[in-house]
Every structure is written in structure tokens, then in C-alpha cells.
N, C-alpha and C. Protein backbone atom coordinates (compact mmCIF):
# COMPACT_ATOMS: atom_id res chain seq x y z
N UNK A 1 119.48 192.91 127.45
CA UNK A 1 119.44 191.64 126.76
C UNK A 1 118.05 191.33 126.27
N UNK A 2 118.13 190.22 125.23
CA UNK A 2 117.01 190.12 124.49
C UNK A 2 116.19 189.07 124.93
N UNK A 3 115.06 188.68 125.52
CA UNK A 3 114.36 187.95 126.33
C UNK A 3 114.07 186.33 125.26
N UNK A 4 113.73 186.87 124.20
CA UNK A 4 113.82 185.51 123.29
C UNK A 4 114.95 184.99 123.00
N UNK A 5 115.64 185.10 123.08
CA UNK A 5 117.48 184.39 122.85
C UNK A 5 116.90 183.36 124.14
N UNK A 6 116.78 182.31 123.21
CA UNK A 6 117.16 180.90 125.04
C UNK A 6 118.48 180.75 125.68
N UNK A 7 118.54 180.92 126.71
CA UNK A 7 119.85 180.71 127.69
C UNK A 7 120.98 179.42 126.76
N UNK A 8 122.10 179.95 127.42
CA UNK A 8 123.21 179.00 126.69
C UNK A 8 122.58 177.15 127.16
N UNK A 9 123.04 176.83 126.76
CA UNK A 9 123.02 174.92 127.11
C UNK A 9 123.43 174.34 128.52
N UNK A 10 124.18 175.22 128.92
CA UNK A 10 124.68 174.65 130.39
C UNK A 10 124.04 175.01 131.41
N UNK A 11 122.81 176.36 131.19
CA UNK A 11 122.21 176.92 131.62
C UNK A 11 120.80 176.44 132.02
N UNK A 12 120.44 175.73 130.80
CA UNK A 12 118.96 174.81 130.54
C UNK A 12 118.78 174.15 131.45
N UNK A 13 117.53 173.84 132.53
CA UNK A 13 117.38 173.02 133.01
C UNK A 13 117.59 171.39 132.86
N UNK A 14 117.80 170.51 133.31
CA UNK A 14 118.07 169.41 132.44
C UNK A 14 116.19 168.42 132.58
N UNK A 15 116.07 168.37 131.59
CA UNK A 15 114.63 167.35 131.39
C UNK A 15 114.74 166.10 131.08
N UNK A 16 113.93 164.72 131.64
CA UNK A 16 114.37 163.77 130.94
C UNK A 16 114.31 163.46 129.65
N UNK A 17 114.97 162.31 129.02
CA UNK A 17 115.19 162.33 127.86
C UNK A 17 113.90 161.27 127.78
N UNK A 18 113.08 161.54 126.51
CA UNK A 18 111.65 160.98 126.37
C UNK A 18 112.27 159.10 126.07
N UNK A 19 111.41 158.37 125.89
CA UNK A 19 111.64 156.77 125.57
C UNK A 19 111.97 156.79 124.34
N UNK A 20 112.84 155.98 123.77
CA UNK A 20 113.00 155.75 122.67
C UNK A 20 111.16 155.07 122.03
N UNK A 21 111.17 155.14 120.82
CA UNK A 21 110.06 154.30 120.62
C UNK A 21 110.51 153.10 119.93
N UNK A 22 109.18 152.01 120.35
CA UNK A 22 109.76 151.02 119.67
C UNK A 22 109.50 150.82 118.48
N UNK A 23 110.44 150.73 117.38
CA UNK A 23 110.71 150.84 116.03
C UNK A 23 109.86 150.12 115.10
N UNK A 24 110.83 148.72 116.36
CA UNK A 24 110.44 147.08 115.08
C UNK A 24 109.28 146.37 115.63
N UNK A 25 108.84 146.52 116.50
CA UNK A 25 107.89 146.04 117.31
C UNK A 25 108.60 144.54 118.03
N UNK A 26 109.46 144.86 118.40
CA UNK A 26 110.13 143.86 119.37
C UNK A 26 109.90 143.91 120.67
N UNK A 27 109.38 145.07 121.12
CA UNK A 27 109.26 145.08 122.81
C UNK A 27 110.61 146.12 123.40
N UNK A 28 110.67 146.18 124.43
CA UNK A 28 111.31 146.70 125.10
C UNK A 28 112.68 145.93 125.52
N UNK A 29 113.68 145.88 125.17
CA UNK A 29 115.23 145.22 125.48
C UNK A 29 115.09 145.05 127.18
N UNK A 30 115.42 144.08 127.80
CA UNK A 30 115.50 144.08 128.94
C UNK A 30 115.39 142.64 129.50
N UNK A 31 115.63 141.90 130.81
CA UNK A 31 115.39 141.05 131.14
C UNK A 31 113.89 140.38 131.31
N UNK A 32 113.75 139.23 130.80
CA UNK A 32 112.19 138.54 130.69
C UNK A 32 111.61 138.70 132.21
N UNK A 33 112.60 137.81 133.14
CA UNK A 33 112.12 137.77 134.25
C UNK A 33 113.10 137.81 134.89
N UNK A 34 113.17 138.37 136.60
CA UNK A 34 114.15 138.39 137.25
C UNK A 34 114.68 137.01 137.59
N UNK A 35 116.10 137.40 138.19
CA UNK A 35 117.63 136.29 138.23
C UNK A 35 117.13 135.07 138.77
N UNK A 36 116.22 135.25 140.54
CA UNK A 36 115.91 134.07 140.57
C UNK A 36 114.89 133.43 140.07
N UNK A 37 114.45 133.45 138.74
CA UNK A 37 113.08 132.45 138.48
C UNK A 37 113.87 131.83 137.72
N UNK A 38 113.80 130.75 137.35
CA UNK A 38 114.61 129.48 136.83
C UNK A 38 113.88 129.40 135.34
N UNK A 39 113.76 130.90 134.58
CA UNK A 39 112.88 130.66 133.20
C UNK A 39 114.53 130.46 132.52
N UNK A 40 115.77 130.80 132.88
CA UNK A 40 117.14 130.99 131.92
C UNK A 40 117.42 129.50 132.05
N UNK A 41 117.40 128.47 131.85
CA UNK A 41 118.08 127.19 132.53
C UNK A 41 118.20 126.92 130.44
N UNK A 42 119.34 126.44 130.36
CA UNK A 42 119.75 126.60 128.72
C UNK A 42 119.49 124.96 128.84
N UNK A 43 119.25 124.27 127.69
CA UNK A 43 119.21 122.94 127.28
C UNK A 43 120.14 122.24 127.81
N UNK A 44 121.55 122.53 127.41
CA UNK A 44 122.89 122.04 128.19
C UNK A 44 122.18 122.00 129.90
N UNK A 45 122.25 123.18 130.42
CA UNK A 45 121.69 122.62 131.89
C UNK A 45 120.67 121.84 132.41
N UNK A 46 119.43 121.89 131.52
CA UNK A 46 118.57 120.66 131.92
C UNK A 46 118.74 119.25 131.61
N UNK A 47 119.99 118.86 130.48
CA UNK A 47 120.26 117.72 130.41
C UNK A 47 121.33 117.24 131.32
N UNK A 48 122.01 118.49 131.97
CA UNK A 48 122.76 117.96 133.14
C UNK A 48 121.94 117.40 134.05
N UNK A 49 120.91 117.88 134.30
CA UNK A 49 120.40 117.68 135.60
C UNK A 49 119.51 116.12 135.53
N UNK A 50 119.39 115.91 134.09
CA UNK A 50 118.96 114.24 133.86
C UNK A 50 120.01 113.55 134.35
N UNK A 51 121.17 113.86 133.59
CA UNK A 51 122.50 112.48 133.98
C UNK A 51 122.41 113.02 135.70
N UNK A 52 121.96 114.14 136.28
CA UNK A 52 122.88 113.98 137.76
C UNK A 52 121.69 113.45 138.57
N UNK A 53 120.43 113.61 137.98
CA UNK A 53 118.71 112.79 138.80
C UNK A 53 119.68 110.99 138.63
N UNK A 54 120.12 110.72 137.10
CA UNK A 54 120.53 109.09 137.03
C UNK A 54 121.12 109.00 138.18
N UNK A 55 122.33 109.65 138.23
CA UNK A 55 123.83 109.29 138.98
C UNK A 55 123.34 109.26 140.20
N UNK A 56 121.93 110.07 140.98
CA UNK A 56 121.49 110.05 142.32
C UNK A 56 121.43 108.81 142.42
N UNK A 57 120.58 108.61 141.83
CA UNK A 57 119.41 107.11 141.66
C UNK A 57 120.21 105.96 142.46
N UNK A 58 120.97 105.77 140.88
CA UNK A 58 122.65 104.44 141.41
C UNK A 58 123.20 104.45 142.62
N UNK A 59 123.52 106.40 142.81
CA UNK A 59 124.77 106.46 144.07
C UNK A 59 124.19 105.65 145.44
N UNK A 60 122.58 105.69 145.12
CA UNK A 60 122.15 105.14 146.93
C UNK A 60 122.45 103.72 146.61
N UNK A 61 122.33 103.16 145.30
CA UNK A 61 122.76 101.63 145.34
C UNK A 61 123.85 101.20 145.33
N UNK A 62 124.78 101.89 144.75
CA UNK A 62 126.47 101.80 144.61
C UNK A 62 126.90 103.07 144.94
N UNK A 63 127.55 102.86 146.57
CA UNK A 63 128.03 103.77 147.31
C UNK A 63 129.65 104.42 146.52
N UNK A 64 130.03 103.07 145.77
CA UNK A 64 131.27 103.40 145.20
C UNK A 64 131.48 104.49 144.18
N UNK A 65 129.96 104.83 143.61
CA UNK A 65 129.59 105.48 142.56
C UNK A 65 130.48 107.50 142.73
N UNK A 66 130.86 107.37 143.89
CA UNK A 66 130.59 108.65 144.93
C UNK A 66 132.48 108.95 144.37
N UNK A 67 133.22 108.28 143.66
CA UNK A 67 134.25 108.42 143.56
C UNK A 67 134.90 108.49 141.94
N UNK A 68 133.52 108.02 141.05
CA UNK A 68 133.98 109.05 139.62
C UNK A 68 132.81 110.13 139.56
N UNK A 69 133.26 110.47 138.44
CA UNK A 69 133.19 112.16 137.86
C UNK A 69 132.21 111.65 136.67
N UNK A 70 131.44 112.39 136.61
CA UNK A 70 130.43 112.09 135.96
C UNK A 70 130.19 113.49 134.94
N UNK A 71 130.31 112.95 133.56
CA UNK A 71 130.51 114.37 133.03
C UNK A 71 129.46 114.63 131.46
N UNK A 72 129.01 115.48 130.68
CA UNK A 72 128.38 115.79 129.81
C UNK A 72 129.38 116.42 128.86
N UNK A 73 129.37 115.87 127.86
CA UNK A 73 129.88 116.63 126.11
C UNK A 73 129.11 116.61 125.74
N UNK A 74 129.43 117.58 125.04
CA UNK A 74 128.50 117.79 123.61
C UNK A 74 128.18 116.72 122.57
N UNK A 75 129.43 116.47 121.84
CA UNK A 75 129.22 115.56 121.03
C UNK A 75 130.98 114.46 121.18
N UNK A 76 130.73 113.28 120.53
CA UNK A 76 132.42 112.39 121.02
C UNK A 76 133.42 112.85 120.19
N UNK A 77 134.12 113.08 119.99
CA UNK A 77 135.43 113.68 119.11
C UNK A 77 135.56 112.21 118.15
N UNK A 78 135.25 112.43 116.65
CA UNK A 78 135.44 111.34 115.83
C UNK A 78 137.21 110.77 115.75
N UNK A 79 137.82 109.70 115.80
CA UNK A 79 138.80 108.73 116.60
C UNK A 79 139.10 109.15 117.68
N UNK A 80 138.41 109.30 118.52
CA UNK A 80 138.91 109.39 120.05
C UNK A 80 138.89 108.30 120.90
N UNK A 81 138.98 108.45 122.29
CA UNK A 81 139.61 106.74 122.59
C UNK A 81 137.89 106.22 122.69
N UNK A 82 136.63 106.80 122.47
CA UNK A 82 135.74 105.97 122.75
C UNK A 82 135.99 104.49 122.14
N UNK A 83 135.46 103.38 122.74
CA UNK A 83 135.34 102.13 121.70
C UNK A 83 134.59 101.98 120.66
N UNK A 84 134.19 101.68 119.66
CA UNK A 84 133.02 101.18 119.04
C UNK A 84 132.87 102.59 118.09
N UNK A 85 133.86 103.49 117.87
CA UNK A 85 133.14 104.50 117.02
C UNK A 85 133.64 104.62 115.55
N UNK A 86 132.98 104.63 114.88
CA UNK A 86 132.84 104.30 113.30
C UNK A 86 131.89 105.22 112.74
N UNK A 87 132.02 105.25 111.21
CA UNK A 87 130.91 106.25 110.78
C UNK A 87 129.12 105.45 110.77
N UNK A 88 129.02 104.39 111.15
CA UNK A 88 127.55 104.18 111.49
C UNK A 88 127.11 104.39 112.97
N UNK A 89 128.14 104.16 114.03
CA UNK A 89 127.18 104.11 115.05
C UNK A 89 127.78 105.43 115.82
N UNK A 90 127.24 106.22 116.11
CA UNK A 90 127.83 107.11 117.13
C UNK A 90 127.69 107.02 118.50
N UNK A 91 128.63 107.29 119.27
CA UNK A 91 128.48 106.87 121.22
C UNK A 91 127.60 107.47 121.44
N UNK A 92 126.94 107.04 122.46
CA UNK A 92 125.82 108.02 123.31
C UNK A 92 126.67 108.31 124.95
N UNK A 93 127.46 107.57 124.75
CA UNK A 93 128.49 107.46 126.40
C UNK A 93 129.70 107.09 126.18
N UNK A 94 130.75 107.40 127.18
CA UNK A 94 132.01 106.38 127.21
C UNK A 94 132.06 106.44 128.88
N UNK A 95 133.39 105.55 129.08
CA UNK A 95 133.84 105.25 129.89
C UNK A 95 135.45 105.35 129.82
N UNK A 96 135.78 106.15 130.97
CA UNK A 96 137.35 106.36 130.75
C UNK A 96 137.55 106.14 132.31
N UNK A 97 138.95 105.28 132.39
CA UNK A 97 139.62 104.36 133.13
C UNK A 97 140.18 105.69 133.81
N UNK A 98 140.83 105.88 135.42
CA UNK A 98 141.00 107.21 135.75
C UNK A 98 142.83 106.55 135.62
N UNK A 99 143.36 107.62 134.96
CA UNK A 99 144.94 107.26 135.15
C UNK A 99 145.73 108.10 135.61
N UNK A 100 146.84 107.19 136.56
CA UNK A 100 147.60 107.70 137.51
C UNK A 100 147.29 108.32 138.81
N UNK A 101 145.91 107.36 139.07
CA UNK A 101 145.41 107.73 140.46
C UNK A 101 144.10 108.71 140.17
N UNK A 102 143.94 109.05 139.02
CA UNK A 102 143.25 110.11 139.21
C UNK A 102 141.64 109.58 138.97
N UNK A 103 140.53 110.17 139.18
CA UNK A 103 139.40 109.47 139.25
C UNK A 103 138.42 108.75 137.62
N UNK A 104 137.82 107.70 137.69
CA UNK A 104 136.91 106.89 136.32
C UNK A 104 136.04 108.27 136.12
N UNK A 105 135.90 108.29 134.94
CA UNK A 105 135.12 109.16 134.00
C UNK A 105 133.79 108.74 133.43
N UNK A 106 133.07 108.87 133.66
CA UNK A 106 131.54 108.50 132.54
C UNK A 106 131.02 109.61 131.96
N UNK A 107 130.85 109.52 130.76
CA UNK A 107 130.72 110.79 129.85
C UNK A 107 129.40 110.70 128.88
N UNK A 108 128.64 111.50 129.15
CA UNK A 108 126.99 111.22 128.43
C UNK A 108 127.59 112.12 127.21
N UNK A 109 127.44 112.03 125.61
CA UNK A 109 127.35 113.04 124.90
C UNK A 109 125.20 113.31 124.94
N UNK A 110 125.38 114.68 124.85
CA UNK A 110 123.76 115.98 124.88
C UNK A 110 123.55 115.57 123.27
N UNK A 111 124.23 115.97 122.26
CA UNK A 111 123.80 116.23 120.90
C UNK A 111 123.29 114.97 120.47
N UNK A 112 124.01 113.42 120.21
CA UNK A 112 123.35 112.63 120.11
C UNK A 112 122.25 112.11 120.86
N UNK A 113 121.79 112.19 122.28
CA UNK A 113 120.95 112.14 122.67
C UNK A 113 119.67 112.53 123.03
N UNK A 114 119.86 114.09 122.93
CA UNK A 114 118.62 114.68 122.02
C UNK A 114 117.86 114.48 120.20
N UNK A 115 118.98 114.02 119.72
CA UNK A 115 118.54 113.89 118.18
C UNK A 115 117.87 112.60 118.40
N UNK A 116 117.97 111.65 119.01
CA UNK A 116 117.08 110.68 119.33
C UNK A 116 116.10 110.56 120.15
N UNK A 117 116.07 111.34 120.99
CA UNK A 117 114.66 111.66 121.79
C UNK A 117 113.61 112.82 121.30
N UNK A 118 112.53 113.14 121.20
CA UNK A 118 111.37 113.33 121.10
C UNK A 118 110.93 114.61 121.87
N UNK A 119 111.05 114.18 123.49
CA UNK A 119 110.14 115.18 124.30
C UNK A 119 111.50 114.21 125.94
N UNK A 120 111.30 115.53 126.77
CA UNK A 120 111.91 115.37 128.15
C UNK A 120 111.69 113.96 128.56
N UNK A 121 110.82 113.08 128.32
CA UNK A 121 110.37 111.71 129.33
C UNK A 121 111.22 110.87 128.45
N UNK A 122 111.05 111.03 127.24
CA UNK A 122 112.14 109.97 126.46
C UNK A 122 114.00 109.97 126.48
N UNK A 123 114.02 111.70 126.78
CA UNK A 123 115.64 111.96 127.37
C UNK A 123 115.70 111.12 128.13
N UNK A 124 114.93 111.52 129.34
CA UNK A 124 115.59 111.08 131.06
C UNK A 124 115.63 109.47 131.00
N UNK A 125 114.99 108.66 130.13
CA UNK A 125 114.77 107.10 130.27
C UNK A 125 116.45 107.11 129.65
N UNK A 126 116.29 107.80 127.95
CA UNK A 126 117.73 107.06 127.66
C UNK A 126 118.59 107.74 128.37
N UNK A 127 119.06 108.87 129.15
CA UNK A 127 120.30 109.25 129.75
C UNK A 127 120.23 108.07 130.81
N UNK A 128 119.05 107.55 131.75
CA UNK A 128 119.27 106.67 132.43
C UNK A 128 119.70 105.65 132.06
N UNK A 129 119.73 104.95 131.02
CA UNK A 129 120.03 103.87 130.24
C UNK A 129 121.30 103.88 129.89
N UNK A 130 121.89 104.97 129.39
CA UNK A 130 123.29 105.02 129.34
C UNK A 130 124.24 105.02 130.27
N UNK A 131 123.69 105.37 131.08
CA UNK A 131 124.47 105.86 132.59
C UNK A 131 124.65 104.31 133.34
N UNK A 132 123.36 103.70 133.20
CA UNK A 132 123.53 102.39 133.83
C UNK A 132 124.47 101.33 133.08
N UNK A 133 124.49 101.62 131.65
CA UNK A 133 125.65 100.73 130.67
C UNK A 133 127.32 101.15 131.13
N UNK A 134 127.51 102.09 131.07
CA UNK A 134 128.31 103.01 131.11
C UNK A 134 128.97 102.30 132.62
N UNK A 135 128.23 102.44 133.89
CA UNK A 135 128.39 101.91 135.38
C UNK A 135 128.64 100.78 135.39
N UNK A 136 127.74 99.81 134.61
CA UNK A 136 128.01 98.22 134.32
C UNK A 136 129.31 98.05 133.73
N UNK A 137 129.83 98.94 132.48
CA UNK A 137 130.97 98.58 132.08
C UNK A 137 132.09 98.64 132.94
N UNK A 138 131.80 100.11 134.00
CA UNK A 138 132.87 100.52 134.81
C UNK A 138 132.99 99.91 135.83
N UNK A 139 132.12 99.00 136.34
CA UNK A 139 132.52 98.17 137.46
C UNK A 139 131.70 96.60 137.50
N UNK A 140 132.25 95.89 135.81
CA UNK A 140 131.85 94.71 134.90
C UNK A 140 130.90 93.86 135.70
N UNK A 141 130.15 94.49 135.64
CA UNK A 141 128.68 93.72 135.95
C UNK A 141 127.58 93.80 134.92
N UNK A 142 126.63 93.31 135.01
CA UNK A 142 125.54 93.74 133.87
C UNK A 142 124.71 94.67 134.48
N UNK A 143 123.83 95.34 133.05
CA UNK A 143 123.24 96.74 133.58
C UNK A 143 122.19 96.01 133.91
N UNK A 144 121.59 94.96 134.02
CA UNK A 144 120.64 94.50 135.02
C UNK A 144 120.79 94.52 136.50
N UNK A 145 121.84 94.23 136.70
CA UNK A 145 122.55 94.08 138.16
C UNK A 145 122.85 95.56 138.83
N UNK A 146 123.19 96.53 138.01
CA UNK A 146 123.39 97.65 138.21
C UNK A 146 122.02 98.65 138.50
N UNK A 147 121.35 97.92 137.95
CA UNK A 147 119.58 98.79 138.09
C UNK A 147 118.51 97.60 137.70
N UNK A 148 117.75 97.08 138.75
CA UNK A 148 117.26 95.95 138.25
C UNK A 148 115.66 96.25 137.60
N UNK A 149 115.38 97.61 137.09
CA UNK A 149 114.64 97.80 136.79
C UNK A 149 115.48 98.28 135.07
N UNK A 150 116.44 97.98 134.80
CA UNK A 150 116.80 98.62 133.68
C UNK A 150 116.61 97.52 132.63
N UNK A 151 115.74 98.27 131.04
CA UNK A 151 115.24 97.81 130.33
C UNK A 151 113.69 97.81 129.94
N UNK A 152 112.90 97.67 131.54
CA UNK A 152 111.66 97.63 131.47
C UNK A 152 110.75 99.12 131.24
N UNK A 153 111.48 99.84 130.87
CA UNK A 153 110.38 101.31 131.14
C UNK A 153 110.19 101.10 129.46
């Protein structure tokens, strides 16, 4: 046999396969940072965590608070049962009555309430603000009574 003929393919040692290079100058595909560092938290989740800092706040003042559902949309479905919705004003909240036993609803919409805030400190005041209207309506008191600091920030 002839010494320059290279061995068949199955024969070849196997070598690794070199790095791709990077093309576009994007970097390397892969995760930024590992699972637990809290750099992934999407917009949707940090505005949850405003309405659920509010809903703390109240629950130590209104123990009753502990028995609706407290929830985030996106945006209100145009004629839906909110009250008050028309093409000038859009909800920032509703309030839904729980039926057939089942539990009261308070519902922050994210999209309108970011288009009106600025930066994180101006969110968390109005999600608090809504949340306390929203509570006042659901158990007809005023949102003064409901947070007696509400208004002044």
C-alpha cells in the first residue's frame, strides 16, 4: 500500500471542530449571565412587582384585602365592562365585582401606565394611586381613608 493515500474517514482520528468565527461582530450567542442573577426580569415582571409592593402596603391596613385577586393587563379591551371608557380617557384600572362566589378583581392595565410615566419612581407612585382608587371603589370608602397618605407624594 501507498503511504500517501490518507486512511478512509472512519479511520481518522477525530479532532475538534475549530470555533466558528464571529462574522457580524455580535459576540458569541449564549446566555448574558447565569439563571440566578435577576439581569432577565422583563418589564411585564417589574411592573408586577409595583402593583404587588402597593397591594403589601394596604394588605397590613385592610386585612380584608387578603381575599381579592389582584391582577395586571396589558392594555383594557375597548367596550369592555370597565366604566368610564370612551375614546378620550383610557382606564388605568378596573374593578370587577367577584360573581357567583367567586373572588373581587382589581386590574392595573402596564401599557397605559407606562406611557404616562417617565422613569420607575413615577410608575410605583401612580400604580400606587390606582390601586388605592381601585380599593376605595371596592370597598366604597375614599382613597383618603384607604391610604391616608394618598395624594401627597
Amino acid at each position: 500500500m501507498d503511504s500517501s493515500v490518507p486512511p478512509p474517514p472512519a479511520e481518522r482520528p477525530s479532532e475538534p471542530r475549530p470555533r466558528r468565527r464571529d462574522r457580524h461582530g455580535r459576540g458569541m450567542r449564549g446566555p448574558v449571565a447565569p439563571p440566578q442573577v435577576p439581569l432577565s426580569a422583563s418589564r411585564a415582571e417589574l411592573f408586577g412587582d409595583l402593583v404587588q409592593d402597593s397591594v403589601e402596603r394596604l394588605e397590613r391596613r385592610w386585612p380584608q384585602l387578603a381575599d381579592v385577586e389582584f391582577m395586571v393587563a396589558e392594555v383594557p379591551r375597548p367596550g369592555g365592562p370597565e366604566s368610564g371608557w370612551n375614546d378620550e380617557a383610557v382606564p388605568l384600572g378596573a374593578v370587577f365585582q367577584g360573581r357567583s362566589g367567586g373572588p373581587a378583581r382589581i386590574v392595573v392595565y402596564r401599557r397605559p401606565v407606562e406611557i404616562r410615566t417617565k422613569n420607575r419612581d413615577e410608575r410605583a407612585l401612580l400604580v400606587h394611586e390606582i390601586v388605592v382608587e381601585q380599593v376605595a371603589e371596592l370597598l366604597g370608602l375614599s382613597p383618603e381613608t384607604v391610604d391616608p397618605r394618598y395624594g401627597q407624594d
